[in-house]
C-alpha atoms as a PDB file:
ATOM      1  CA  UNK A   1      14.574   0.277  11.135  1.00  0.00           C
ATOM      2  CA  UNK A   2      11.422   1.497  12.984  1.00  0.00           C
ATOM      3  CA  UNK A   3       9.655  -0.469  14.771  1.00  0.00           C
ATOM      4  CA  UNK A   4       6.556  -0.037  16.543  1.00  0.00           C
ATOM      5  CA  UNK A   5       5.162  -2.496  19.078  1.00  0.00           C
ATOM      6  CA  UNK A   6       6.450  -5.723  17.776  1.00  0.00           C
ATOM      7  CA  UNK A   7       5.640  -8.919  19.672  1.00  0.00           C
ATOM      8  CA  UNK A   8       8.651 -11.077  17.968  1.00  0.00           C
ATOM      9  CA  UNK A   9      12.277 -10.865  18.232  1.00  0.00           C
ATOM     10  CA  UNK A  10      12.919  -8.215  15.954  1.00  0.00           C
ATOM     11  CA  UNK A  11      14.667  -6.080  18.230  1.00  0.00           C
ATOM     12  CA  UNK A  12      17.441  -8.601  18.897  1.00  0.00           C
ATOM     13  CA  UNK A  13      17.877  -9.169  15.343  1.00  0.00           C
ATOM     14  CA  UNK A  14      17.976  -5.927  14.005  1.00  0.00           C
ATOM     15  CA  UNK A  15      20.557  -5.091  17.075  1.00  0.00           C
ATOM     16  CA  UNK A  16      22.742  -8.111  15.603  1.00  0.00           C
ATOM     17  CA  UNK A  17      22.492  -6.847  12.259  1.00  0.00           C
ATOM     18  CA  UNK A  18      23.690  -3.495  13.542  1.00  0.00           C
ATOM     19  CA  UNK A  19      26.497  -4.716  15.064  1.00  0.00           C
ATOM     20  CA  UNK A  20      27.827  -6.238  11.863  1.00  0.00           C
ATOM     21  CA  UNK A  21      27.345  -2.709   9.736  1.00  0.00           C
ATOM     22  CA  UNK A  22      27.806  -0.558  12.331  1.00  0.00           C
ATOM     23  CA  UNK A  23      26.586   2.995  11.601  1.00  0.00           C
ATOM     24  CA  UNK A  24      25.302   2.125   8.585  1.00  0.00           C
ATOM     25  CA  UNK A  25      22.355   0.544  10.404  1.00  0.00           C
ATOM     26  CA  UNK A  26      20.219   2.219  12.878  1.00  0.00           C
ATOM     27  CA  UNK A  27      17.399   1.032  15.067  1.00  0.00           C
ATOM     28  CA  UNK A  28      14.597   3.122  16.623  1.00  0.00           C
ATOM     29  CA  UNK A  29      11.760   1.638  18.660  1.00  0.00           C
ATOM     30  CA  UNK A  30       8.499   3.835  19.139  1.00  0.00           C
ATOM     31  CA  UNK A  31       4.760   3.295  20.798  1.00  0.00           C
ATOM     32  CA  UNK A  32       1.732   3.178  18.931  1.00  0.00           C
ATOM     33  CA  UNK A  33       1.853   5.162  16.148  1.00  0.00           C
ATOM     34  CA  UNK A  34       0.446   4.256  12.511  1.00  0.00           C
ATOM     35  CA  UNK A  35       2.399   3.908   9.267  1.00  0.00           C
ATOM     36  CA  UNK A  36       2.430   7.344   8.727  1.00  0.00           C
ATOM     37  CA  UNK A  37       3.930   8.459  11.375  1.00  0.00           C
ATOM     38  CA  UNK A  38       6.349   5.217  11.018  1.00  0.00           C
ATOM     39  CA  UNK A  39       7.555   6.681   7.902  1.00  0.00           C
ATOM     40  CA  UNK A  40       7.411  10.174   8.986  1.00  0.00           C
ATOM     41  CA  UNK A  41       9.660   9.407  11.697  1.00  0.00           C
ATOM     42  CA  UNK A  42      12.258   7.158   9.301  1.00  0.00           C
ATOM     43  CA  UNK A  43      12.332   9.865   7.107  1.00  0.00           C
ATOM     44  CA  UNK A  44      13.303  12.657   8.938  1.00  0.00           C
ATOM     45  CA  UNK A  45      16.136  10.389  10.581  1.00  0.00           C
ATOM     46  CA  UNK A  46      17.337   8.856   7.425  1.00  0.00           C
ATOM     47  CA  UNK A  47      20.738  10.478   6.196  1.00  0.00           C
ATOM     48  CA  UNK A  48      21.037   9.373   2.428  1.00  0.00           C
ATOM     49  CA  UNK A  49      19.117  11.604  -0.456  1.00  0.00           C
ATOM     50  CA  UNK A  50      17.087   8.678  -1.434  1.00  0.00           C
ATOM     51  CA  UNK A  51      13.551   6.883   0.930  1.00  0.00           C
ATOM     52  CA  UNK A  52      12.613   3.349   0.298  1.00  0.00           C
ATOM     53  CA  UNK A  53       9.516   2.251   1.789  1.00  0.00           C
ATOM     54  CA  UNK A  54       9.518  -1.130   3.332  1.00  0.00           C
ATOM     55  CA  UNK A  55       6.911  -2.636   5.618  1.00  0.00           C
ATOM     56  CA  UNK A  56       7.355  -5.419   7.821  1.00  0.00           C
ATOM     57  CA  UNK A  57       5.287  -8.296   5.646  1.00  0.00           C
ATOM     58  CA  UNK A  58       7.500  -7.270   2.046  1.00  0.00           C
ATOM     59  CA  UNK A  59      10.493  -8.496   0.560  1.00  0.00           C
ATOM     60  CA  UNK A  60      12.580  -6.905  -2.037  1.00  0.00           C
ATOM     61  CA  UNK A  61      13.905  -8.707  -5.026  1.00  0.00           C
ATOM     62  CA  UNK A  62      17.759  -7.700  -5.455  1.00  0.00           C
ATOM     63  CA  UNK A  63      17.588  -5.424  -8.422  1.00  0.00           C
ATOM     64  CA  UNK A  64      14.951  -3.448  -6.746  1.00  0.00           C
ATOM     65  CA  UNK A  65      16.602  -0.446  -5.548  1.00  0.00           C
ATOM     66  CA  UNK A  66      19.227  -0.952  -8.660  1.00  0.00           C
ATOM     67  CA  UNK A  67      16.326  -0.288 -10.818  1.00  0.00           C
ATOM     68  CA  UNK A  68      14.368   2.303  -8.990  1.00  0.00           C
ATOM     69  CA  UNK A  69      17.930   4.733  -8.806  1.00  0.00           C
ATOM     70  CA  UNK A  70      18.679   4.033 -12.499  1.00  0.00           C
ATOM     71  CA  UNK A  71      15.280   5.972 -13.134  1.00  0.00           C
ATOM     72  CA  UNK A  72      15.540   8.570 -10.811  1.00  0.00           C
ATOM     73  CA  UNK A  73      19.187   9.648 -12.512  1.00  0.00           C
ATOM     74  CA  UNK A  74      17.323   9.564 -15.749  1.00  0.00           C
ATOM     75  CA  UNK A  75      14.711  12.091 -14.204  1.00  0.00           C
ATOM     76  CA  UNK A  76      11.704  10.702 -12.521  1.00  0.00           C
ATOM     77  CA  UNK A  77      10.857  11.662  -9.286  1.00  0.00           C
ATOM     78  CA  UNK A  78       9.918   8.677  -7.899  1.00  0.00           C
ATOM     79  CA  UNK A  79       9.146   4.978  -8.305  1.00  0.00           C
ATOM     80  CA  UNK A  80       6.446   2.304  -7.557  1.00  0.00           C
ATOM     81  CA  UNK A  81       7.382  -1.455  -7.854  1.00  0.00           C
ATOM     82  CA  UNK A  82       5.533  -4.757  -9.100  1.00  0.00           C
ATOM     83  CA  UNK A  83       3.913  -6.392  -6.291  1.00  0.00           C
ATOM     84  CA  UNK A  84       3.549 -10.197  -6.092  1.00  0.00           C
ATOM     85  CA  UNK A  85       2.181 -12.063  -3.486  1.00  0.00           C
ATOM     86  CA  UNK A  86       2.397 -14.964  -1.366  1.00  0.00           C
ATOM     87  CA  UNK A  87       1.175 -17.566  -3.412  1.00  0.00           C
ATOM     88  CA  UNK A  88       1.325 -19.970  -0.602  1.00  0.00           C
ATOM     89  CA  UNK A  89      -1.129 -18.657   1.153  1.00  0.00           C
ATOM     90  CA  UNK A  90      -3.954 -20.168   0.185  1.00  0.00           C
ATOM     91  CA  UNK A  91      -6.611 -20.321  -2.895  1.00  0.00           C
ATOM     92  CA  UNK A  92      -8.417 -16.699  -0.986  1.00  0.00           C
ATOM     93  CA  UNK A  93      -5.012 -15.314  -1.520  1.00  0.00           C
ATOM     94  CA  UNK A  94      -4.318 -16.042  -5.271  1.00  0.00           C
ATOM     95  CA  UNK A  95      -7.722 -14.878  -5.956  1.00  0.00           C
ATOM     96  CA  UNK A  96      -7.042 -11.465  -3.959  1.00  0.00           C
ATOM     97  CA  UNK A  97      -3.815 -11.333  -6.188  1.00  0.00           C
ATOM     98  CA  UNK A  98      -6.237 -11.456  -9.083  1.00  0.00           C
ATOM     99  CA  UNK A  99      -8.701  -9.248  -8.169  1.00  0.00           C
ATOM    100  CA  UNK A 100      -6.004  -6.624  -7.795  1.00  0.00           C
ATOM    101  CA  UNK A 101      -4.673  -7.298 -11.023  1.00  0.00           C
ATOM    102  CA  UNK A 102      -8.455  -6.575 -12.668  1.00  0.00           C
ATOM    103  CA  UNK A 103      -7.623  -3.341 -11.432  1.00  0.00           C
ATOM    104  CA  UNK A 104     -10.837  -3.327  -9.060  1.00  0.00           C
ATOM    105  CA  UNK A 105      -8.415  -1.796  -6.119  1.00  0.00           C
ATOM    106  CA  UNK A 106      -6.879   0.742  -8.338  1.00  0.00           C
ATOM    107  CA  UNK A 107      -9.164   3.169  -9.999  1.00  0.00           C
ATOM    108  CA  UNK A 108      -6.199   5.081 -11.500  1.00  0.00           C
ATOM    109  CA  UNK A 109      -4.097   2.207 -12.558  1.00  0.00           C
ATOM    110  CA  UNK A 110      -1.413   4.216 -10.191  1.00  0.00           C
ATOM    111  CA  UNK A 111       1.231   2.560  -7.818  1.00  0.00           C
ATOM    112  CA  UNK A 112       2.213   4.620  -4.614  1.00  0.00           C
ATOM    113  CA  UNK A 113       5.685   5.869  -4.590  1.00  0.00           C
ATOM    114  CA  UNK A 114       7.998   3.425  -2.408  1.00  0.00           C
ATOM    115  CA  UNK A 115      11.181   5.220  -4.141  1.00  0.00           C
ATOM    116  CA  UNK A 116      11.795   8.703  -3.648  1.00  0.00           C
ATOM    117  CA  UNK A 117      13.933  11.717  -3.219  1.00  0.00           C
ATOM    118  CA  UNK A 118      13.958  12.541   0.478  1.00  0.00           C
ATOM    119  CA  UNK A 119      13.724  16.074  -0.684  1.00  0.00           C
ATOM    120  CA  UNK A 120      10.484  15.411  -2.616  1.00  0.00           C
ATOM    121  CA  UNK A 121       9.324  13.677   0.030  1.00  0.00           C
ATOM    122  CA  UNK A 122       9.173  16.089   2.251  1.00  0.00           C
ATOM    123  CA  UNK A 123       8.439  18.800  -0.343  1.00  0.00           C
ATOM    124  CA  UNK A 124       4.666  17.075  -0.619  1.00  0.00           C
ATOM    125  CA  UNK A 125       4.468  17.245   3.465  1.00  0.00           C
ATOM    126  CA  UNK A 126       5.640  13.422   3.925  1.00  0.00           C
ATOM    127  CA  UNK A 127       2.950  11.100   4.738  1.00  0.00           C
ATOM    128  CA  UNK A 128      -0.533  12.703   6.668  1.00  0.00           C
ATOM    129  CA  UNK A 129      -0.519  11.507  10.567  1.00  0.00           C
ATOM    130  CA  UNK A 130      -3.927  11.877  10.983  1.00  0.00           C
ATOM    131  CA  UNK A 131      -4.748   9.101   8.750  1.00  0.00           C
ATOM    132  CA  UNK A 132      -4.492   5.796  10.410  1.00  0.00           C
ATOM    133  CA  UNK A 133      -5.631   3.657   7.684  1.00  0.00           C
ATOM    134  CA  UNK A 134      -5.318   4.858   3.425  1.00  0.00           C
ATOM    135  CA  UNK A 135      -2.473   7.123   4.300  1.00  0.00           C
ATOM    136  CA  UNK A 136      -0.228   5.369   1.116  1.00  0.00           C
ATOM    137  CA  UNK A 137      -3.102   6.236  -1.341  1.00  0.00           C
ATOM    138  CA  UNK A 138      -3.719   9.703   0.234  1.00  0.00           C
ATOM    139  CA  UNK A 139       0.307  10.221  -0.442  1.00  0.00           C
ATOM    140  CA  UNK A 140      -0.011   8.714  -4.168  1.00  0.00           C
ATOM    141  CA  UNK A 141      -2.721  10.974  -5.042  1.00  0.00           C
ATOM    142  CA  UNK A 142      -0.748  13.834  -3.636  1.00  0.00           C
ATOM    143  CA  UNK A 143       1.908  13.096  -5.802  1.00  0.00           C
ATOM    144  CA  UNK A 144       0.157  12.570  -8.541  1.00  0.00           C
ATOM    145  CA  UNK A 145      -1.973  15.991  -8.092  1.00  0.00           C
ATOM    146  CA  UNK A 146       1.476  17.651  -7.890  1.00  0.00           C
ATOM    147  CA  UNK A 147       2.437  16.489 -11.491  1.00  0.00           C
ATOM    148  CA  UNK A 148       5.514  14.205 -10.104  1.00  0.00           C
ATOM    149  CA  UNK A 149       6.873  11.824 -12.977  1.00  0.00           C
ATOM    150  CA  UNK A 150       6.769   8.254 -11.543  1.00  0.00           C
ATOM    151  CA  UNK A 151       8.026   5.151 -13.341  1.00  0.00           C
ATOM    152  CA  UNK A 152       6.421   2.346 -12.371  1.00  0.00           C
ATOM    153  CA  UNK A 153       9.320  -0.913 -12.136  1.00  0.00           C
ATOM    154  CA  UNK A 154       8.124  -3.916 -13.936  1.00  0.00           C
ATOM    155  CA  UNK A 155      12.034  -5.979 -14.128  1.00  0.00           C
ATOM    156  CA  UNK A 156      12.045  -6.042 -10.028  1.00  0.00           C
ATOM    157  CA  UNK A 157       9.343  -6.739  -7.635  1.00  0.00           C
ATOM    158  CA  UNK A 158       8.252  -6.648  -4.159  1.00  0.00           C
ATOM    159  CA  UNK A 159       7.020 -10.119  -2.330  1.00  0.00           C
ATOM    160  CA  UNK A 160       4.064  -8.472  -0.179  1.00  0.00           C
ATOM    161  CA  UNK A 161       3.714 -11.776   2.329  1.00  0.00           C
ATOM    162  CA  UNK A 162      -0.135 -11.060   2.959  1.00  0.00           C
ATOM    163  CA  UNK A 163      -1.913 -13.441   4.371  1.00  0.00           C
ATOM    164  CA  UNK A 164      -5.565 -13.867   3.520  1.00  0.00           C
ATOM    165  CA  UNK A 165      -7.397 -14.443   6.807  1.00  0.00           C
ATOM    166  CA  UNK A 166     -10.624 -13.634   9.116  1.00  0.00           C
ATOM    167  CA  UNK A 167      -8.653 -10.306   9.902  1.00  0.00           C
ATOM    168  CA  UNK A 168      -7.758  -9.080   6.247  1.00  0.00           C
ATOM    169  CA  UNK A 169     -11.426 -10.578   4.920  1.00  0.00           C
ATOM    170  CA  UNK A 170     -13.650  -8.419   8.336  1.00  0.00           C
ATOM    171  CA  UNK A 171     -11.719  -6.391  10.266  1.00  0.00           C
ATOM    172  CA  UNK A 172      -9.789  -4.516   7.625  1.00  0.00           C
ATOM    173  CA  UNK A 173     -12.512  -3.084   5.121  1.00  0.00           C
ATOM    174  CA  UNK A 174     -14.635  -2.679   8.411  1.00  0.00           C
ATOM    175  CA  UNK A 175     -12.152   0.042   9.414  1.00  0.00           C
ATOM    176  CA  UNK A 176     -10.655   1.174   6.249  1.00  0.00           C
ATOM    177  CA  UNK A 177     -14.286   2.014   4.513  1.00  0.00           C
ATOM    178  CA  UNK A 178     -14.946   5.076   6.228  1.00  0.00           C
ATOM    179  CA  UNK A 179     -11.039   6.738   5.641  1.00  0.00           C
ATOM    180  CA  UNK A 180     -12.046   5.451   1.427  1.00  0.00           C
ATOM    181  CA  UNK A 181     -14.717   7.863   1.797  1.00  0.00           C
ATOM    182  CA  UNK A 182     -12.931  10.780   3.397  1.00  0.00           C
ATOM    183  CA  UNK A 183     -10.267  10.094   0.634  1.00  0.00           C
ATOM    184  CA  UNK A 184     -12.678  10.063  -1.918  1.00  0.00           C
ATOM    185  CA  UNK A 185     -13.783  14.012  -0.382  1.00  0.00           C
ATOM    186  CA  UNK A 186     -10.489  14.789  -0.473  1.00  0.00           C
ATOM    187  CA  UNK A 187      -9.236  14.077  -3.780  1.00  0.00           C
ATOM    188  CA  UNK A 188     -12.384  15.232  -5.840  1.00  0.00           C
ATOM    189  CA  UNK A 189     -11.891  14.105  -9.690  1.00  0.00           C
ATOM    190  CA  UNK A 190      -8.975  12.510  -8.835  1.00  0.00           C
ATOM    191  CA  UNK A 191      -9.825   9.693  -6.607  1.00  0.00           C
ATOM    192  CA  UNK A 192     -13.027   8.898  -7.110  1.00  0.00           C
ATOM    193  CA  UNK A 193     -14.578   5.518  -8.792  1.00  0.00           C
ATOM    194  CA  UNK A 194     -16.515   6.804 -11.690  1.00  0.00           C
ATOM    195  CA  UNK A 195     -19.245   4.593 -13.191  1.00  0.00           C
ATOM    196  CA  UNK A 196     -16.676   4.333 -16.502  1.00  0.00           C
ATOM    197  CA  UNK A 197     -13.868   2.933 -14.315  1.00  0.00           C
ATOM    198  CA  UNK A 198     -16.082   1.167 -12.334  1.00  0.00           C
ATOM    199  CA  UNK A 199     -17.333  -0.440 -15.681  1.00  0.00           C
ATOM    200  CA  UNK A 200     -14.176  -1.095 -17.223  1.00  0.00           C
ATOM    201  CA  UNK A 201     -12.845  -2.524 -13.719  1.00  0.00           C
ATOM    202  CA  UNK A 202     -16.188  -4.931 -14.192  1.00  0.00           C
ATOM    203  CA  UNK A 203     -15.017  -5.838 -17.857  1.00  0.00           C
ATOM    204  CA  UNK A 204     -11.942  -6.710 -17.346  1.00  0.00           C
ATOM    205  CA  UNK A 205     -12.829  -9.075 -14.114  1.00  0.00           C
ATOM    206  CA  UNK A 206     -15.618 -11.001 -16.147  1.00  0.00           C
ATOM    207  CA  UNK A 207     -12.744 -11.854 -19.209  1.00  0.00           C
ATOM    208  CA  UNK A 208     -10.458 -12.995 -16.561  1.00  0.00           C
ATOM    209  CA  UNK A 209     -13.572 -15.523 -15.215  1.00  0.00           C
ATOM    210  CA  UNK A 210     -14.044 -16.912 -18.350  1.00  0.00           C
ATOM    211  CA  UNK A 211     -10.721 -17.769 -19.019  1.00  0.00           C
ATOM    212  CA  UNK A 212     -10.204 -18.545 -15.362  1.00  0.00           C
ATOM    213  CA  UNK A 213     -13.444 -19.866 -13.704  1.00  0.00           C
ATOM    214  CA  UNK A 214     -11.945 -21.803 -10.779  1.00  0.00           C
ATOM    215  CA  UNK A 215     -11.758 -18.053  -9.208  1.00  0.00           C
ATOM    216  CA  UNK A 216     -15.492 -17.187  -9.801  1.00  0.00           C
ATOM    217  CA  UNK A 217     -16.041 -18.550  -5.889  1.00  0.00           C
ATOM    218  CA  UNK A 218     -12.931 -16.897  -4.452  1.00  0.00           C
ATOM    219  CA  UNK A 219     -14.072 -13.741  -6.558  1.00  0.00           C
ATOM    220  CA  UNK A 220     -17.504 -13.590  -5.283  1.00  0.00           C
ATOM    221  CA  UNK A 221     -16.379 -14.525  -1.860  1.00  0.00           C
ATOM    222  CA  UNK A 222     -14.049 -12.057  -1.232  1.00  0.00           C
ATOM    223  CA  UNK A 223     -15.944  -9.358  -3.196  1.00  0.00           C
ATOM    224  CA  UNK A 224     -19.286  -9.575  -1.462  1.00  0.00           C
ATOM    225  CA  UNK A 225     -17.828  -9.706   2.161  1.00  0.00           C
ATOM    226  CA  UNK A 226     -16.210  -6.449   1.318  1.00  0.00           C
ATOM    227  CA  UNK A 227     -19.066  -5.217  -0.217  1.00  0.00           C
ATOM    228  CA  UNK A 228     -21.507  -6.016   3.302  1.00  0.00           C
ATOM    229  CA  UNK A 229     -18.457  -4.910   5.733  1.00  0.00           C
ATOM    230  CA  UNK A 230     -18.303  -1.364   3.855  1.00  0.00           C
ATOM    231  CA  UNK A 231     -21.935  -1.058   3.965  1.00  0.00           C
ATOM    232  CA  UNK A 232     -22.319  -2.063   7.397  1.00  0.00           C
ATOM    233  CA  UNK A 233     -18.889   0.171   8.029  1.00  0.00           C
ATOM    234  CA  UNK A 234     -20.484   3.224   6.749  1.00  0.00           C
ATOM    235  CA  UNK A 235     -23.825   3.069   8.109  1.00  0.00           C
ATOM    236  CA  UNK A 236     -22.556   3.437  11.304  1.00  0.00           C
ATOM    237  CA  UNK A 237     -19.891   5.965  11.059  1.00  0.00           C
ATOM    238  CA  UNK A 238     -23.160   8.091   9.768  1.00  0.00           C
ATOM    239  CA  UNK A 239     -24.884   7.075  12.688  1.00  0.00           C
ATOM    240  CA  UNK A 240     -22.515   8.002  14.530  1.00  0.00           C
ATOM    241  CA  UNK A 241     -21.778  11.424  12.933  1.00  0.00           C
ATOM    242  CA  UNK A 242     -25.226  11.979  12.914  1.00  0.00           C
ATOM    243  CA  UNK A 243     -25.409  11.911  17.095  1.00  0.00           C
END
């Protein structure tokens, strides 16, 4: 477990947990660092041949890890797992789940690797620590641009407890637009949103809102608050470059 600057009572938990499995739990607090340097860190320190990565707001099914090491003894070099959500959350939630599942967030119909060799892992460079936002999709496409064979697990899943809030809808795309961008750069031809996917992502989003049309507010809600925050998001990192 690494955790970095929680506000809860993690820390006593995980410290009762470890004192039920003894060393086969470990505990490591650090300061202000982003995931990447999170997982960096729980990498290097973790002892078995195999990563899972697990963030604080997702739940594993039980066959999860099951499934993903069945795979990797047939050959693949890593896994990515079905994500639901937390349907509870609210009608701005489902409709998030759904406009992930129209594939709008996922221009290569790719899943990031959560299950991998620790060898591999490291072989690609581990996750970049310069990134503080994107640095799961910057590791995907690097994996991907290195040929790995991922399966992606469809008879397990993850819970990702997301909550759908003034934070996720604002703050988030306000800060994450600009790293898209630099992504984008970075992974030329591989990354990037071209007008055919960006067409077929459009497709398949107007068949689901005719079946489903209770979504077509929670759709155009969520979709045109992202759309402002990039703008606004981008204009001024090029102002500000531009100084």
């Amino acid at each position: 477990m690494v955790d970095s600057d929680s506000s809860d009572d993690t820390e006593d938990l995980v410290k009762k947990w470890c004192g039920k499995l003894g060393d086969k739990c470990r505990y490591y607090k650090i300061r202000h660092r982003f995931q990447a340097a999170k997982r960096n860190f729980g990498a290097r320190t973790a002892r078995g041949p195999y990563l899972f990565l697990l963030d604080s707001d997702e739940y594993m099914s039980e066959n999860v890890l099951e499934s993903c090491l069945k795979k990797a003894q047939q050959g693949y070099e890593a896994c990515s797992i079905r994500i639901e959500y937390n349907w509870a959350s609210g009608y701005l939630a489902v409709s998030l789940h759904h406009i992930r599942n129209c594939c709008y967030d996922t221009p290569m119909g790719m899943g990031s690797p959560l299950f991998i060799p620790k060898a591999e892992y490291w072989r690609l460079g581990g996750q970049d620590e310069r990134l503080n936002y994107v640095e799961d999709a910057d590791f995907a496409y690097k994996f991907y641009s290195s040929a790995g064979k991922m399966f992606h697990v469809t008879d397990a899943y993850l819970l990702h407890d997301e909550n759908v809030d003034f934070r996720w809808i604002v703050y988030k795309p306000f800060f994450t637009a600009p790293r898209e961008r630099d992504l984008i750069a970075r992974w030329k031809g591989i990354a990037e949103l071209t007008p055919r996917k960006r067409l077929g992502n459009y497709s398949r989003m107007f068949r689901f809102l005719v079946k489903r049309p209770k979504f077509i507010f929670g759709f155009a809600f969520l979709l045109g608050t992202r759309f402002l925050t990039r703008r606004i998001a981008r204009s001024i990192e090029m102002e500000r470059l531009s100084l």
